[in-house]
N, C-alpha and C. Protein backbone atom coordinates (compact mmCIF):
# COMPACT_ATOMS: atom_id res chain seq x y z
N UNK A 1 7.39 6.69 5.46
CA UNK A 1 6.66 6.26 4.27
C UNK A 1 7.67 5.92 3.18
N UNK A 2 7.55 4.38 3.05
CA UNK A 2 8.18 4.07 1.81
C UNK A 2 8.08 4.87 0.90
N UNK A 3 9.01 4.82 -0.72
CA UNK A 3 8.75 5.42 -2.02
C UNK A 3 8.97 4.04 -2.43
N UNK A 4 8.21 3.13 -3.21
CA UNK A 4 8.48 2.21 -3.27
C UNK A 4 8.64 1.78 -5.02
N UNK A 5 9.31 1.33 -5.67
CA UNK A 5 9.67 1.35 -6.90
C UNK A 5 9.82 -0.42 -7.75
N UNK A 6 10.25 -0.30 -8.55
CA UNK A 6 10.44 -2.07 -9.25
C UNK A 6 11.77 -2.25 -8.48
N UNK A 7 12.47 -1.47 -8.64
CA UNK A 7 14.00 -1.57 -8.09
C UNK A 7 14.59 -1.61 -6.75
N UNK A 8 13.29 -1.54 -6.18
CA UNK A 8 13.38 -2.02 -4.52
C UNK A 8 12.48 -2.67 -3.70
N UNK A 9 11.56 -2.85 -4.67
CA UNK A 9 10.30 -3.63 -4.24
C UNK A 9 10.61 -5.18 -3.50
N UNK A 10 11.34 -5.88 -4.16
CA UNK A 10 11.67 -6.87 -3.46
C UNK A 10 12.41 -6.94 -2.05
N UNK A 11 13.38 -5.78 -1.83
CA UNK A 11 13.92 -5.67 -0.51
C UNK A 11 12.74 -5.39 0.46
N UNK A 12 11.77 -4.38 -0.13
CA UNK A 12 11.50 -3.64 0.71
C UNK A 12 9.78 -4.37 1.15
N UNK A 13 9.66 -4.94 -0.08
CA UNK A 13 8.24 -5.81 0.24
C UNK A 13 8.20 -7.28 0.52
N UNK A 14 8.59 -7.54 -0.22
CA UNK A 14 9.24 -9.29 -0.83
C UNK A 14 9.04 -9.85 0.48
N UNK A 15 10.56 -9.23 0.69
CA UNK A 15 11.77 -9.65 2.00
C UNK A 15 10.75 -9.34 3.63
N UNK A 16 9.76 -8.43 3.54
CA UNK A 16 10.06 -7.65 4.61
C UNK A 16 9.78 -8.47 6.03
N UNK A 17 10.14 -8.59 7.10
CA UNK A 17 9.69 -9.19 8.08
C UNK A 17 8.58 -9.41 8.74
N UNK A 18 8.13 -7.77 8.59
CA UNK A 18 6.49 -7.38 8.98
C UNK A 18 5.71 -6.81 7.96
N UNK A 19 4.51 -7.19 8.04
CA UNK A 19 3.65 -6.77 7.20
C UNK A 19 3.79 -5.70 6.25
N UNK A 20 3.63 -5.63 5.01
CA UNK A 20 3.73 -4.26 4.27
C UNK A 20 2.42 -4.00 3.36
N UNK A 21 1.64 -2.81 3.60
CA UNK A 21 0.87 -2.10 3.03
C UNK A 21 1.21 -1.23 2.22
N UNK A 22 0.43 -1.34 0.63
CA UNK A 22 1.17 -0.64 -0.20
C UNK A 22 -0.29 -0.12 -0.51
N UNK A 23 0.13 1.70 -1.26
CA UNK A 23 -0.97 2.33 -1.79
C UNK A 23 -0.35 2.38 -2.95
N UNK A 24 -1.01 1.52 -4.21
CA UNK A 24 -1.28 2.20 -5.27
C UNK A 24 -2.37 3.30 -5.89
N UNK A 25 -0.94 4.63 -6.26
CA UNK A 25 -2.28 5.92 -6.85
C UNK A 25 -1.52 6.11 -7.70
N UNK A 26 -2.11 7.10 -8.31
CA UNK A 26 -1.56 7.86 -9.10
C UNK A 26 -1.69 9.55 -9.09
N UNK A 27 -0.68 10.44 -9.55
CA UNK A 27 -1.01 11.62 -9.00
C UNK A 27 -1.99 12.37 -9.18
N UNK A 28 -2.50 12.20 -10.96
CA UNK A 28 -3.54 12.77 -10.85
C UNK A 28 -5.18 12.13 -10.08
N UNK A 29 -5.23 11.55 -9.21
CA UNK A 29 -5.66 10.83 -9.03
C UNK A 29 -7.11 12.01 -7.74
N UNK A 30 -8.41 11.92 -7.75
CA UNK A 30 -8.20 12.32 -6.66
C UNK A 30 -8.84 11.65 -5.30
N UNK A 31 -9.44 10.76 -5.42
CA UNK A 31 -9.88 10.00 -4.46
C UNK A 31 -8.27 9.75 -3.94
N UNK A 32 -7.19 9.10 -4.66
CA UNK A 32 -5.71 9.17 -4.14
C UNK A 32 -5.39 10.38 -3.08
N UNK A 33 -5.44 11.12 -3.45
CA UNK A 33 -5.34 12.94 -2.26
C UNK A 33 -5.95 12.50 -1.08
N UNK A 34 -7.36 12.19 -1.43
CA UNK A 34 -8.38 12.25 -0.19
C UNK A 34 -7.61 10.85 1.46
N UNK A 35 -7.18 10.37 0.99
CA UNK A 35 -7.11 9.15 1.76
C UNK A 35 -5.24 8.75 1.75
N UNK A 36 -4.70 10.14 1.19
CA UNK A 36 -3.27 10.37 1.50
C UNK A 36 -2.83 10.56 2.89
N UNK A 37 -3.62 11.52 3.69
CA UNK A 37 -3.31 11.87 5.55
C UNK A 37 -4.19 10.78 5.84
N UNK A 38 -4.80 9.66 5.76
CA UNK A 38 -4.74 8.72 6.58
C UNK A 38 -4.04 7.64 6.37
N UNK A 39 -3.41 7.71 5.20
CA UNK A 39 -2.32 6.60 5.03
C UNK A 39 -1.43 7.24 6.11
N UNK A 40 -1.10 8.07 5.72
CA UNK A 40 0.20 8.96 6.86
C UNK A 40 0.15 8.41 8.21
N UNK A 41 -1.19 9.12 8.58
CA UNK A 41 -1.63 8.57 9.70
C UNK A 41 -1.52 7.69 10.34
N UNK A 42 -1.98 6.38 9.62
CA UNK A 42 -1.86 4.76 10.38
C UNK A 42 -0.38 4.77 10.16
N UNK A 43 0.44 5.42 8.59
CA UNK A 43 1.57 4.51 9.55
C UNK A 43 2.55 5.10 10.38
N UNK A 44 2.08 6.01 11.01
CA UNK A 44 3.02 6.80 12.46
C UNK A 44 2.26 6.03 13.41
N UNK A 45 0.82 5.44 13.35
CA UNK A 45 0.28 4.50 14.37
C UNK A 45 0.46 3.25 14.31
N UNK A 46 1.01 2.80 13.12
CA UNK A 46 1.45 1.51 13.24
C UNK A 46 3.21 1.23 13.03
N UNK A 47 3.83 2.37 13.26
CA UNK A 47 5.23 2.20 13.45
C UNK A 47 6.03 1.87 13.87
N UNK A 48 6.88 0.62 12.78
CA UNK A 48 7.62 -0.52 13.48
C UNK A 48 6.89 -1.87 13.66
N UNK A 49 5.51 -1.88 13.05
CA UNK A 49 4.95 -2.95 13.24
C UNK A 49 4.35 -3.38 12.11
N UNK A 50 3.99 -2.51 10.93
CA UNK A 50 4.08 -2.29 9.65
C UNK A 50 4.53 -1.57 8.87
N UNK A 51 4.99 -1.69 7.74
CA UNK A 51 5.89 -0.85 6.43
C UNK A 51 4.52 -0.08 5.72
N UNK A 52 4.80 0.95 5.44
CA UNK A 52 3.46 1.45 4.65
C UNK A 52 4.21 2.33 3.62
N UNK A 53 4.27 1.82 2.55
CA UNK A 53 4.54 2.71 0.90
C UNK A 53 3.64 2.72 -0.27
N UNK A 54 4.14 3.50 -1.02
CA UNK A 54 3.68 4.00 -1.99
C UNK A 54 3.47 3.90 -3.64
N UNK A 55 3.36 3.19 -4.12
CA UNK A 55 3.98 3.26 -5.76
C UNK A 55 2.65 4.01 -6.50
N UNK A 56 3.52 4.34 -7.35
CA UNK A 56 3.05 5.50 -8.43
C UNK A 56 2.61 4.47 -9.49
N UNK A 57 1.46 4.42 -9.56
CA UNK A 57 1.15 3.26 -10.99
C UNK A 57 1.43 4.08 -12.31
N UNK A 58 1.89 5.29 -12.78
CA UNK A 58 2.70 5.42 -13.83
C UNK A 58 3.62 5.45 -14.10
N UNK A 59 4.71 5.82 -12.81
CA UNK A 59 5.97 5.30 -13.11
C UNK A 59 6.43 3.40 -12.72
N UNK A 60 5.76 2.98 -12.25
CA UNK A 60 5.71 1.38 -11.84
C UNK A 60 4.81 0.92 -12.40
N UNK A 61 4.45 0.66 -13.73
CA UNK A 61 3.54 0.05 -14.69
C UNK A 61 3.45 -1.24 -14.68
N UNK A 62 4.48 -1.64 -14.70
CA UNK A 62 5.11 -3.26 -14.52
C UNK A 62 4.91 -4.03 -12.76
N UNK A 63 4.47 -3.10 -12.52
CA UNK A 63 3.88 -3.49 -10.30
C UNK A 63 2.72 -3.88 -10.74
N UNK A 64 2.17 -2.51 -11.39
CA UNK A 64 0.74 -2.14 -11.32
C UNK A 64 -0.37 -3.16 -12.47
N UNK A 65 0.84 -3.54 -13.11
CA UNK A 65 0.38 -4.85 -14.00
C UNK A 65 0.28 -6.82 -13.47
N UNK A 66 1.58 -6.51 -12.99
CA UNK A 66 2.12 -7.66 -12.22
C UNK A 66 0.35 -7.92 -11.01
N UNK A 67 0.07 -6.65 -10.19
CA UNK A 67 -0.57 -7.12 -9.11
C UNK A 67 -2.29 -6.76 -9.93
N UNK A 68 -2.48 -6.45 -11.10
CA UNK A 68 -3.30 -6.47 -11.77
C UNK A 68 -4.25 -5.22 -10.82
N UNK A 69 -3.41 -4.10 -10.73
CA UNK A 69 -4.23 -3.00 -10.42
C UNK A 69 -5.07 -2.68 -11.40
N UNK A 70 -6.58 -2.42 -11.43
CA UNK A 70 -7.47 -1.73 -12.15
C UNK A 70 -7.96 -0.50 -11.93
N UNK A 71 -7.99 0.18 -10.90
CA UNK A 71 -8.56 1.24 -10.16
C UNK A 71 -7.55 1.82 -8.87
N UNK A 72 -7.75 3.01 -9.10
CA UNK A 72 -6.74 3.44 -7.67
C UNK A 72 -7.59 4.24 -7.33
N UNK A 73 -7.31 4.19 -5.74
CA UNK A 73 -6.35 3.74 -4.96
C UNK A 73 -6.97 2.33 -5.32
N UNK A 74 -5.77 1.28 -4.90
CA UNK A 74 -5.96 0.40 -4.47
C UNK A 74 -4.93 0.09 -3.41
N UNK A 75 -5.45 -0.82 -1.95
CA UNK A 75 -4.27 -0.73 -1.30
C UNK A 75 -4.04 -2.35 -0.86
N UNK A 76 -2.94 -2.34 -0.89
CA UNK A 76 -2.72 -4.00 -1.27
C UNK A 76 -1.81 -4.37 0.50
N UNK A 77 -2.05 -5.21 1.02
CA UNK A 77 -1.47 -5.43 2.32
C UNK A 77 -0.56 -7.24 1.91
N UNK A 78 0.76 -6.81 2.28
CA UNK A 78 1.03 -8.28 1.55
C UNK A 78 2.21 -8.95 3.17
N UNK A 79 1.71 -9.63 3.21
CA UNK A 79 2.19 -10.43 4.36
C UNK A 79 2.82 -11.72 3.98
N UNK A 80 4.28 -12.17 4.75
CA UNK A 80 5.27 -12.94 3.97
C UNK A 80 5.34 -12.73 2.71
N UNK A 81 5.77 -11.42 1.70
CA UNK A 81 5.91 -11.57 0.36
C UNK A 81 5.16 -11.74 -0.25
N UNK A 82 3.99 -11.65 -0.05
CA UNK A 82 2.99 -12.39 -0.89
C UNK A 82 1.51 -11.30 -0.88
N UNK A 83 0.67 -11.09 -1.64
CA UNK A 83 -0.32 -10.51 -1.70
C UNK A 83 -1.60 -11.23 -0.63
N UNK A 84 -2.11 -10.31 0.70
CA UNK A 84 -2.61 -11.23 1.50
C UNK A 84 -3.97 -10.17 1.33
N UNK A 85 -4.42 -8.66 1.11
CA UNK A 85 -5.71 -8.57 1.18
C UNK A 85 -5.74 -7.30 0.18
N UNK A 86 -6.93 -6.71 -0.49
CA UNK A 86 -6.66 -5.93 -1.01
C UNK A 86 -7.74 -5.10 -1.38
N UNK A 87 -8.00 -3.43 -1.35
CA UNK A 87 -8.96 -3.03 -0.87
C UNK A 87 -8.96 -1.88 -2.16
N UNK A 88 -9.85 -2.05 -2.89
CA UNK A 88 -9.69 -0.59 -4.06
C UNK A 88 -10.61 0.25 -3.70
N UNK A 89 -10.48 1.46 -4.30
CA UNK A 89 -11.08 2.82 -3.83
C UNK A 89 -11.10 3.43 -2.70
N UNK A 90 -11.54 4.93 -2.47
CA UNK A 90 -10.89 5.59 -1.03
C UNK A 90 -11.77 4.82 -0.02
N UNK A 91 -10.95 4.17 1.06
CA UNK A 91 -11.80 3.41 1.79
C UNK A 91 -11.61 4.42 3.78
N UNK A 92 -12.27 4.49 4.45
CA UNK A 92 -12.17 5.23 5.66
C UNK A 92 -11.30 4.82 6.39
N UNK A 93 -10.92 5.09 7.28
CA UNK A 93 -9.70 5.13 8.38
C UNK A 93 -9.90 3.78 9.12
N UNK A 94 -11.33 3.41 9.57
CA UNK A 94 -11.31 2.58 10.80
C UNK A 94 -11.23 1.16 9.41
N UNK A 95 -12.08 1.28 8.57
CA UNK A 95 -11.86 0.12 7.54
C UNK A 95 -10.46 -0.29 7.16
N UNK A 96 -9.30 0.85 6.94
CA UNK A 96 -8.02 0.27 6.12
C UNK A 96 -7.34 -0.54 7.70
N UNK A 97 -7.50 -0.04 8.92
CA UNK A 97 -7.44 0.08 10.60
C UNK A 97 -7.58 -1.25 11.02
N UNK A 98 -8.98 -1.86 10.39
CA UNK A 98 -9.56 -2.87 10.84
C UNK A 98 -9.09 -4.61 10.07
N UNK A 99 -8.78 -3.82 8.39
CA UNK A 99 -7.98 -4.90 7.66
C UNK A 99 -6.21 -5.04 7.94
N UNK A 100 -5.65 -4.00 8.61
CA UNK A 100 -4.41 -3.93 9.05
C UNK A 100 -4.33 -4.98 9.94
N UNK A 101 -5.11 -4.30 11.31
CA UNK A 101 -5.49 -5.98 12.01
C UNK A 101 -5.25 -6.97 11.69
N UNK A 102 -5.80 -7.40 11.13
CA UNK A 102 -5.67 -8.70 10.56
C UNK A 102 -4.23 -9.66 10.42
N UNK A 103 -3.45 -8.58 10.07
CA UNK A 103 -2.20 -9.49 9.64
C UNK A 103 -0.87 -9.25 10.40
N UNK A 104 -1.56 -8.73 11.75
CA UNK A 104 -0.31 -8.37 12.71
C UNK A 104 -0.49 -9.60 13.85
């Protein structure tokens, strides 16, 4: 699991070869908690075939502005660099599962 920041975001998302899924939360967050072990989850099941990180929308304000987060979670799946689908609030396992799909 990525830690994903302003200061590496571009290597690590931008650039990346394969798909990258990002969760924006925040800590106090708690729908964020609830839908933390299935982020985990998919990405030990999708390992090596997608990047799956994290940013903190209070310390990455300037992400969380840039991708015009309103609500967290939101989880943003961005394929070639680019913002390709994006899913706010705690959403279930087979749903985040089924939009992963998509871009492999």
């Amino acid at each position: 699991m990525l830690h994903v920041t302003e200061a590496n975001f571009e290597a690590e998302v931008t650039k990346s070869p394969v798909p990258v899924i990002i969760d924006f939360f925040a800590t106090w967050c708690g729908p964020c908690k609830m839908i933390a072990p299935i982020f985990e989850e998919l990405s030990k099941e999708y390992d090596g075939k997608v990047k799956f990180g994290k940013i903190d929308i209070d310390e990455c304000s300037n992400l969380a502005s840039q991708f015009k987060i309103r609500g967290v979670p939101t989880l943003m799946i961005f394929k070639g660099g680019s913002p390709a689908s994006t899913m706010v609030g705690a959403q279930p396992k087979n749903k985040i599962d089924e939009e992963i799909k998509k871009y492999l």
